[in-house]
C-alpha atoms as a PDB file:
ATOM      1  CA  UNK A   1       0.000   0.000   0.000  1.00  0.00           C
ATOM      2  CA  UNK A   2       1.716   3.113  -1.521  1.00  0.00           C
ATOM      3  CA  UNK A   3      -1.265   5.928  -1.167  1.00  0.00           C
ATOM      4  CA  UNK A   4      -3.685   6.630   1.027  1.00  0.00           C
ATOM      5  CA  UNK A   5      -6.903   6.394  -1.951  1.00  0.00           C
ATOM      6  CA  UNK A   6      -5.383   2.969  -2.700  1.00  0.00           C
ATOM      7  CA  UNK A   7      -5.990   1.908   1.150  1.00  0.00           C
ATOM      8  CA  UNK A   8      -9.294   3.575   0.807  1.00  0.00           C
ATOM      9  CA  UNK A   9     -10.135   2.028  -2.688  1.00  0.00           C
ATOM     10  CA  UNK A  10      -8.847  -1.703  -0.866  1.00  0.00           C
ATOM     11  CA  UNK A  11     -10.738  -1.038   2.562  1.00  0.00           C
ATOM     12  CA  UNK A  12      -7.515  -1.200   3.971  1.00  0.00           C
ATOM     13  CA  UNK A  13      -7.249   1.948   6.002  1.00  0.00           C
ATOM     14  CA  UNK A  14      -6.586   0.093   9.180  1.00  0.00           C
ATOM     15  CA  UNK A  15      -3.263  -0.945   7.871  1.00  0.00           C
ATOM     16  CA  UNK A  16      -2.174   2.020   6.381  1.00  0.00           C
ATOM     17  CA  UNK A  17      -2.498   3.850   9.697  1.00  0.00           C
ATOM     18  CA  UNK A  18      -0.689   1.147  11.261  1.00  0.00           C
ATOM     19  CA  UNK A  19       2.348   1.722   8.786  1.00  0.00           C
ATOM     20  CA  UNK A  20       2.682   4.991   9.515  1.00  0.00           C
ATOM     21  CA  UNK A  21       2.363   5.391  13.485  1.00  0.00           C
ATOM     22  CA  UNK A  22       6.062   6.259  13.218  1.00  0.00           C
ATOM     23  CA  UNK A  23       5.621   9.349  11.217  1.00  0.00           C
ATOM     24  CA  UNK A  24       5.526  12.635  12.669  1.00  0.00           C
ATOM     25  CA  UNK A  25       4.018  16.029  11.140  1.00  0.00           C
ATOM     26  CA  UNK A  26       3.373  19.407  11.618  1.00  0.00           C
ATOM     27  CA  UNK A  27       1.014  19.412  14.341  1.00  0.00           C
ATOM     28  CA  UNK A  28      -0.406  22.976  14.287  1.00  0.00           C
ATOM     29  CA  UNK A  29      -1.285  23.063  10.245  1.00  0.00           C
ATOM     30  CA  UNK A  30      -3.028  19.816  11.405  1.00  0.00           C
ATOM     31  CA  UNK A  31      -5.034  21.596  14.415  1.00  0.00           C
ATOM     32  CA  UNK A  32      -5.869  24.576  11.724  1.00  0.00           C
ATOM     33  CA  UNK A  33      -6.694  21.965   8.979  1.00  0.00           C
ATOM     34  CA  UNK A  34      -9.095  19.954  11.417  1.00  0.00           C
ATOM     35  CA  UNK A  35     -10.368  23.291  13.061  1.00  0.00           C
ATOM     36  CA  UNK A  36     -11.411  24.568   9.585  1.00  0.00           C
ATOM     37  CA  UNK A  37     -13.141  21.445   8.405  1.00  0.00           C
ATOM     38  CA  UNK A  38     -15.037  21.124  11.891  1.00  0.00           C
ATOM     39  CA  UNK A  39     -16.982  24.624  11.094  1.00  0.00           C
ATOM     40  CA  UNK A  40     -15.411  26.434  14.379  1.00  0.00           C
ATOM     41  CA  UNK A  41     -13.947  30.157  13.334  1.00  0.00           C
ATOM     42  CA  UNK A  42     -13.329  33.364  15.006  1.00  0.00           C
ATOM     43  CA  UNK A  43     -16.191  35.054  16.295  1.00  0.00           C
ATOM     44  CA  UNK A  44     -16.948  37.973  13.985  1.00  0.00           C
ATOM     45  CA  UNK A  45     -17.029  41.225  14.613  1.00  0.00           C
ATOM     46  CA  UNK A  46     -19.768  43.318  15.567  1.00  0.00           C
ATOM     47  CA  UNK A  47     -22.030  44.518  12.285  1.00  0.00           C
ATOM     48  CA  UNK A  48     -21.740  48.355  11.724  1.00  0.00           C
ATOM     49  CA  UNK A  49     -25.098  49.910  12.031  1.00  0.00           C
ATOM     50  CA  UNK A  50     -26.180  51.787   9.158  1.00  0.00           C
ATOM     51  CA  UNK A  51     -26.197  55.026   8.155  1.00  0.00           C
ATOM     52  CA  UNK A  52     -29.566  56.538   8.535  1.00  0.00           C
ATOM     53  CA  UNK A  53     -30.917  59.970   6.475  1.00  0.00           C
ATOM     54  CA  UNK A  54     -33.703  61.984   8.252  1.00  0.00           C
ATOM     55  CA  UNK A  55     -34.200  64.071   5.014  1.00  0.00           C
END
């Protein structure tokens, strides 16, 4: 098993985690990668109120 979509496309996923438990990454581009997938985001800022015209 070379790729992770040929452990998908075999329904071997198990074992391709299992080959890899040694490998090590970047683990705050994975925290931002999982954060933005989940949905969760800044909290925005307040909206501006509009302008109003008492012509």
């Amino acid at each position: 098993m070379t790729t992770l979509r040929e452990a998908r496309e075999a329904g071997k996923l198990d074992e391709f985690a299992k080959d890899r438990e040694t490998e090590t990454g970047d683990e705050a581009a994975f925290n931002r990668t999982l954060n933005s997938m989940a949905g969760k985001s800044k909290e925005a800022p307040e909206a501006s109120k509009p302008d109003r015209c008492d012509d």
